[in-house]
Protein backbone atom coordinates (compact mmCIF):
# COMPACT_ATOMS: atom_id res chain seq x y z
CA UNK A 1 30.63 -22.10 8.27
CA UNK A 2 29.71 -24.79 5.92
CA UNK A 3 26.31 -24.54 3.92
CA UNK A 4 24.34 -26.88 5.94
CA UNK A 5 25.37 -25.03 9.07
CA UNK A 6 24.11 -21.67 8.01
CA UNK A 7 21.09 -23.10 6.45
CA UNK A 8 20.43 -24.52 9.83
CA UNK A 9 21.66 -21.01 11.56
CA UNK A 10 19.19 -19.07 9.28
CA UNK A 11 16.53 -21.92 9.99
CA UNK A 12 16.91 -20.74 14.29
CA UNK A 13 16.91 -17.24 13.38
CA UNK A 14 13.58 -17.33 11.47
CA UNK A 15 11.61 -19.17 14.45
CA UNK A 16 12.67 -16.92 16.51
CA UNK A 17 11.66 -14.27 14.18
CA UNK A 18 8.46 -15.87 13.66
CA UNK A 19 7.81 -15.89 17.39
CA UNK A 20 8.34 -12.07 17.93
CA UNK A 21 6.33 -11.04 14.77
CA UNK A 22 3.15 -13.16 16.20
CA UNK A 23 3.74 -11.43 19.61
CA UNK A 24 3.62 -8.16 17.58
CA UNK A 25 -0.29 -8.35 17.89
CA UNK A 26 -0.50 -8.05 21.69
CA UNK A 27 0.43 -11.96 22.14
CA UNK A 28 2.24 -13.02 25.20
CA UNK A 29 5.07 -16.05 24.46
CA UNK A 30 2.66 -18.14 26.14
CA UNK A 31 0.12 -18.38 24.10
CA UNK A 32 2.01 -19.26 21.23
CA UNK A 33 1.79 -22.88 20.29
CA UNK A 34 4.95 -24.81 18.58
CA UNK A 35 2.86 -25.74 15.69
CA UNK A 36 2.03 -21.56 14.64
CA UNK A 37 5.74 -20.81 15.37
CA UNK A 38 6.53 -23.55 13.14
CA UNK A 39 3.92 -22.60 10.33
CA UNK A 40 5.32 -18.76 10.35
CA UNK A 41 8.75 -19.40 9.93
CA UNK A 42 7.12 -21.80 6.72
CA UNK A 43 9.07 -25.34 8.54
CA UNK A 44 7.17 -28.31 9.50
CA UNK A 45 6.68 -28.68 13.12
CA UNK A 46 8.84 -31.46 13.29
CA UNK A 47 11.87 -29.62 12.17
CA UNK A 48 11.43 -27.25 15.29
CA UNK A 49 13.15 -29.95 17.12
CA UNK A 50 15.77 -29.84 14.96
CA UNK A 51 16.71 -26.15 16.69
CA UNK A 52 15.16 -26.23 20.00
CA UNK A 53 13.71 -28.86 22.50
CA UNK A 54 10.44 -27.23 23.44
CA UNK A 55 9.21 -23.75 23.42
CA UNK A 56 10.61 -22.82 27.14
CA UNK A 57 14.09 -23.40 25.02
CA UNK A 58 12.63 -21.10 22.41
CA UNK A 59 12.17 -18.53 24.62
CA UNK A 60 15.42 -18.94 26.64
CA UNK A 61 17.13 -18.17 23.41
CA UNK A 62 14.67 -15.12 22.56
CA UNK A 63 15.91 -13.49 25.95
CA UNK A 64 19.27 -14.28 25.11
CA UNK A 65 19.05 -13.01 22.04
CA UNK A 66 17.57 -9.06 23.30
CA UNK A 67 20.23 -9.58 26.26
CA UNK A 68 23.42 -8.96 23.44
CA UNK A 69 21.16 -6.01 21.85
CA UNK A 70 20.69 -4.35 25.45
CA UNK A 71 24.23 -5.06 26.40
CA UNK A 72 25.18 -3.79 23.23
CA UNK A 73 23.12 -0.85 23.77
CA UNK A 74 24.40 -0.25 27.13
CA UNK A 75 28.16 0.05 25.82
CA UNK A 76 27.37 2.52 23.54
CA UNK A 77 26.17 4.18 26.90
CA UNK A 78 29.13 3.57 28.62
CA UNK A 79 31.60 5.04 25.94
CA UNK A 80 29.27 8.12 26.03
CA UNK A 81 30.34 8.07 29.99
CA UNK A 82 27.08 8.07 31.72
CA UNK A 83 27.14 10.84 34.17
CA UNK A 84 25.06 13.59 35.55
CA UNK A 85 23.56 16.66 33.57
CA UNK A 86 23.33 16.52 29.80
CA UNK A 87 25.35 13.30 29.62
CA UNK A 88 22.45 11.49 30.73
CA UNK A 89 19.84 12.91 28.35
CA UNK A 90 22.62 12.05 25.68
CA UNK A 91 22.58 8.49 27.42
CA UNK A 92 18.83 8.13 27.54
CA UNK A 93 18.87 8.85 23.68
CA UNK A 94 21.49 6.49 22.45
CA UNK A 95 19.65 3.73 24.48
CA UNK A 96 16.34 4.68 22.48
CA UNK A 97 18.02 4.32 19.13
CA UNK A 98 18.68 1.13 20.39
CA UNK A 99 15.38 0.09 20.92
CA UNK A 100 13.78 1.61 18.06
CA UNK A 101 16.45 -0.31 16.05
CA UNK A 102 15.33 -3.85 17.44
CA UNK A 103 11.63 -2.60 18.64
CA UNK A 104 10.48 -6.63 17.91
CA UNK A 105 13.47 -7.77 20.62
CA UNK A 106 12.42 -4.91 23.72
CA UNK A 107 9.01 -5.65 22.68
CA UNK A 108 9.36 -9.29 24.01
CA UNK A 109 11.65 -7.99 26.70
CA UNK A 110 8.84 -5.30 27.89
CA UNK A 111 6.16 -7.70 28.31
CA UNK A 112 7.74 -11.24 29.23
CA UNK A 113 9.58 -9.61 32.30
CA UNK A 114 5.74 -9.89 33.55
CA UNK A 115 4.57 -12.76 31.18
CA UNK A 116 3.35 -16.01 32.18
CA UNK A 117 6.54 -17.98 31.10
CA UNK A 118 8.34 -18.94 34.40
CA UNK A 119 11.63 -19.83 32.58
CA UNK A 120 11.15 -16.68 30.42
CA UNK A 121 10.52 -14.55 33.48
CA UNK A 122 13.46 -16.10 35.81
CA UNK A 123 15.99 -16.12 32.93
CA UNK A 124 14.71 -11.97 32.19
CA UNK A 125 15.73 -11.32 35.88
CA UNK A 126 19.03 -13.05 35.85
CA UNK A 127 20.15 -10.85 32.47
CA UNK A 128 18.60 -8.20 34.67
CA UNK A 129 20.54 -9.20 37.46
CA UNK A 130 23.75 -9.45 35.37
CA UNK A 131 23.23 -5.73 33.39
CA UNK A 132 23.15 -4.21 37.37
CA UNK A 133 26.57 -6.39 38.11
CA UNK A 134 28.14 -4.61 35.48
CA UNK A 135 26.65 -0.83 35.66
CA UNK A 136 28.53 -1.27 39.18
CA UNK A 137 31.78 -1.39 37.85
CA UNK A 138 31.28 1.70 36.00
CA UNK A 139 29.33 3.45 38.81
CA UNK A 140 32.73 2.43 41.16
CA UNK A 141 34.66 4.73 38.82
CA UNK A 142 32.29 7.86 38.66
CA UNK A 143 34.08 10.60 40.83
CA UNK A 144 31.14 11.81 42.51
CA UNK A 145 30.31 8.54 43.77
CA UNK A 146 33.39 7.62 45.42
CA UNK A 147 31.80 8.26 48.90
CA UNK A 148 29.62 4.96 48.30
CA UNK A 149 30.79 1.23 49.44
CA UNK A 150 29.63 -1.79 47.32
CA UNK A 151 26.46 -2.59 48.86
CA UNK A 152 25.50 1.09 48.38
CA UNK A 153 26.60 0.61 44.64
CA UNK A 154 24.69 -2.72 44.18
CA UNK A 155 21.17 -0.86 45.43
CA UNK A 156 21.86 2.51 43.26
CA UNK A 157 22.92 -0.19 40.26
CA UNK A 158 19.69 -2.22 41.17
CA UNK A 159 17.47 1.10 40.73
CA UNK A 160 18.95 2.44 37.54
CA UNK A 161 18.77 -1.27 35.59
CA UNK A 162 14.59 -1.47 37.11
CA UNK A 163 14.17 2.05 36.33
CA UNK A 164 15.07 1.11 32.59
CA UNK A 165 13.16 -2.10 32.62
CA UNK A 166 9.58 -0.55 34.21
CA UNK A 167 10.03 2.34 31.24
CA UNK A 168 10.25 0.04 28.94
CA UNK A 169 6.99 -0.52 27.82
CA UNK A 170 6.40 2.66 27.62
CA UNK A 171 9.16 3.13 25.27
CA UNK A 172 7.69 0.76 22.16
CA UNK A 173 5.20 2.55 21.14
CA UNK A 174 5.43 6.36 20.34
CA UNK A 175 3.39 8.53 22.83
CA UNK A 176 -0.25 10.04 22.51
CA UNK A 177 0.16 13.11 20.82
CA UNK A 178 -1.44 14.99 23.48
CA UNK A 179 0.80 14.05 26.03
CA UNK A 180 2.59 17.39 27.90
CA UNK A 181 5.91 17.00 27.04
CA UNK A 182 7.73 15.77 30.61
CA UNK A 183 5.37 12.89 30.75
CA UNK A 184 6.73 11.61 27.70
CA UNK A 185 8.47 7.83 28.68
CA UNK A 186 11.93 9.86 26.89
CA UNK A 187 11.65 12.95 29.60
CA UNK A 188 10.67 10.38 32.49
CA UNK A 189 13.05 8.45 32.33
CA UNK A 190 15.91 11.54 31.92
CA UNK A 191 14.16 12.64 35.09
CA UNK A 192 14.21 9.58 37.19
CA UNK A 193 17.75 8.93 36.11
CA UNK A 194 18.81 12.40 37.54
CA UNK A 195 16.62 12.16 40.82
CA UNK A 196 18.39 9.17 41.23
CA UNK A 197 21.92 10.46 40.59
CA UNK A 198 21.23 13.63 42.31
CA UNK A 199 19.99 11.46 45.53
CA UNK A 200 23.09 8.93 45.04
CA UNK A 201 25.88 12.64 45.17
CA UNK A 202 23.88 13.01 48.80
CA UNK A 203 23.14 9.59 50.21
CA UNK A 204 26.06 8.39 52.52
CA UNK A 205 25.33 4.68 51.82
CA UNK A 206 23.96 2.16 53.72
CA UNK A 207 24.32 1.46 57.01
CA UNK A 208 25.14 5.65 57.81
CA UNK A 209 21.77 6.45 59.39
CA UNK A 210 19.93 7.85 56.08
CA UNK A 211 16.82 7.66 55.68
C-alpha cells in the first residue's frame, strides 16, 4: 500500500473511531453531526467527504466494521464446537473476551440495533440475518440435532443469534455488584442458551404438532 493510501486508510479508521468514542457518553449515531465527527478525528469537515458520502455511509461502515469482530468472535466459537453442557459456558466466555476486547464496536452494535438510524438499523438486521444463515450450517452438523429439517434449523438459528443480540447490552458494562450471581448477563445468557438447546434435543420441528 503506497503512503498516500494508508494515510487515507488511517484517515477512515480515525472517523470512525471518533464516532464510537463520542457515542461512549450515552450518544446514539444519530445525534452525531458530521462537523463533531470531523472535529474529533482533528480533519476539517470537508475532508469527511474524502472517506464517506454522508453519515448514513459512516455508519454503514461502523456496522460493517463490528460485523468482522462478531464473526470473528463467533469462529473462535465454532472451533470450540458449540454444544450442550460445559461447551457452552466455554462458548459464552470466549464470545465475552470478544467483546470486552472491542467494547467501543458492541457498544454501537448494542444500542443502534434499536437506534434511530434506519440504514444503521436495517443493515444491523441483515448482518443479523447473515450470523443466523451461518450458525445453521453448524447446527446441521450437531448430532443431537439431526432429528430437525431446515426450517426447524432456521427458527432455533434465529433464537440463538437474538438471544445474543437482546444480551448484549447487558454485556458492556460490568454488573451491579449486588447482583445474585445467575442474574448476571454471563449466567443468563449460559442459561438461555441451554433452555434453548435442551428444548431444540426435544422439539420434533415444525410442522409435527408441537406446541
Amino acid at each position: 500500500m503506497s503512503p498516500r493510501a494508508t494515510q487515507k486508510q488511517q484517515t477512515r479508521q480515525a472517523l470512525m473511531a471518533a464516532a464510537r468514542e463520542l457515542m461512549d457518553s450515552n450518544r446514539g449515531f444519530d445525534s452525531l453531526s458530521l462537523r463533531e465527527v470531523s472535529r474529533a478525528a482533528g480533519i476539517v469537515p470537508t475532508g469527511f467527504y474524502r472517506h464517506f458520502e454522508d453519515m448514513d455511509q459512516l455508519g454503514l461502515a461502523l456496522v460493517a466494521e463490528v460485523g468482522e469482530t462478531f464473526r470473528n468472535a463467533i469462529r473462535a466459537v465454532r472451533h470450540n464446537e458449540f454444544e450442550l453442557g460445559g461447551v457452552i459456558d466455554a462458548s459464552v466466555r470466549i464470545f465475552l473476551t470478544a467483546v470486552a476486547a472491542d467494547r467501543s464496536q458492541f457498544l454501537f452494535l448494542a444500542r443502534e440495533q434499536y437506534g434511530g438510524s434506519l440504514s444503521v438499523r436495517l443493515a444491523i438486521g441483515t448482518l443479523r440475518a447473515s450470523i443466523a444463515a451461518d450458525l445453521v450450517a453448524d447446527l446441521s452438523q450437531m448430532p443431537k440435532l439431526q432429528h430437525l429439517d431446515r426450517p426447524a434449523l432456521d427458527v432455533l438459528a434465529d433464537l440463538v443469534v437474538k438471544t445474543i443480540f437482546a444480551t448484549l447490552p447487558e454485556l458492556i458494562d460490568p454488573p451491579a455488584p449486588s447482583l445474585p450471581a445467575h442474574l448476571t448477563p454471563e449466567a443468563k445468557m449460559i442459561q438461555q442458551l441451554r433452555f434453548i438447546f435442551v428444548g431444540a434435543k426435544l422439539w420434533r420441528g415444525l410442522g409435527n404438532g408441537d406446541e
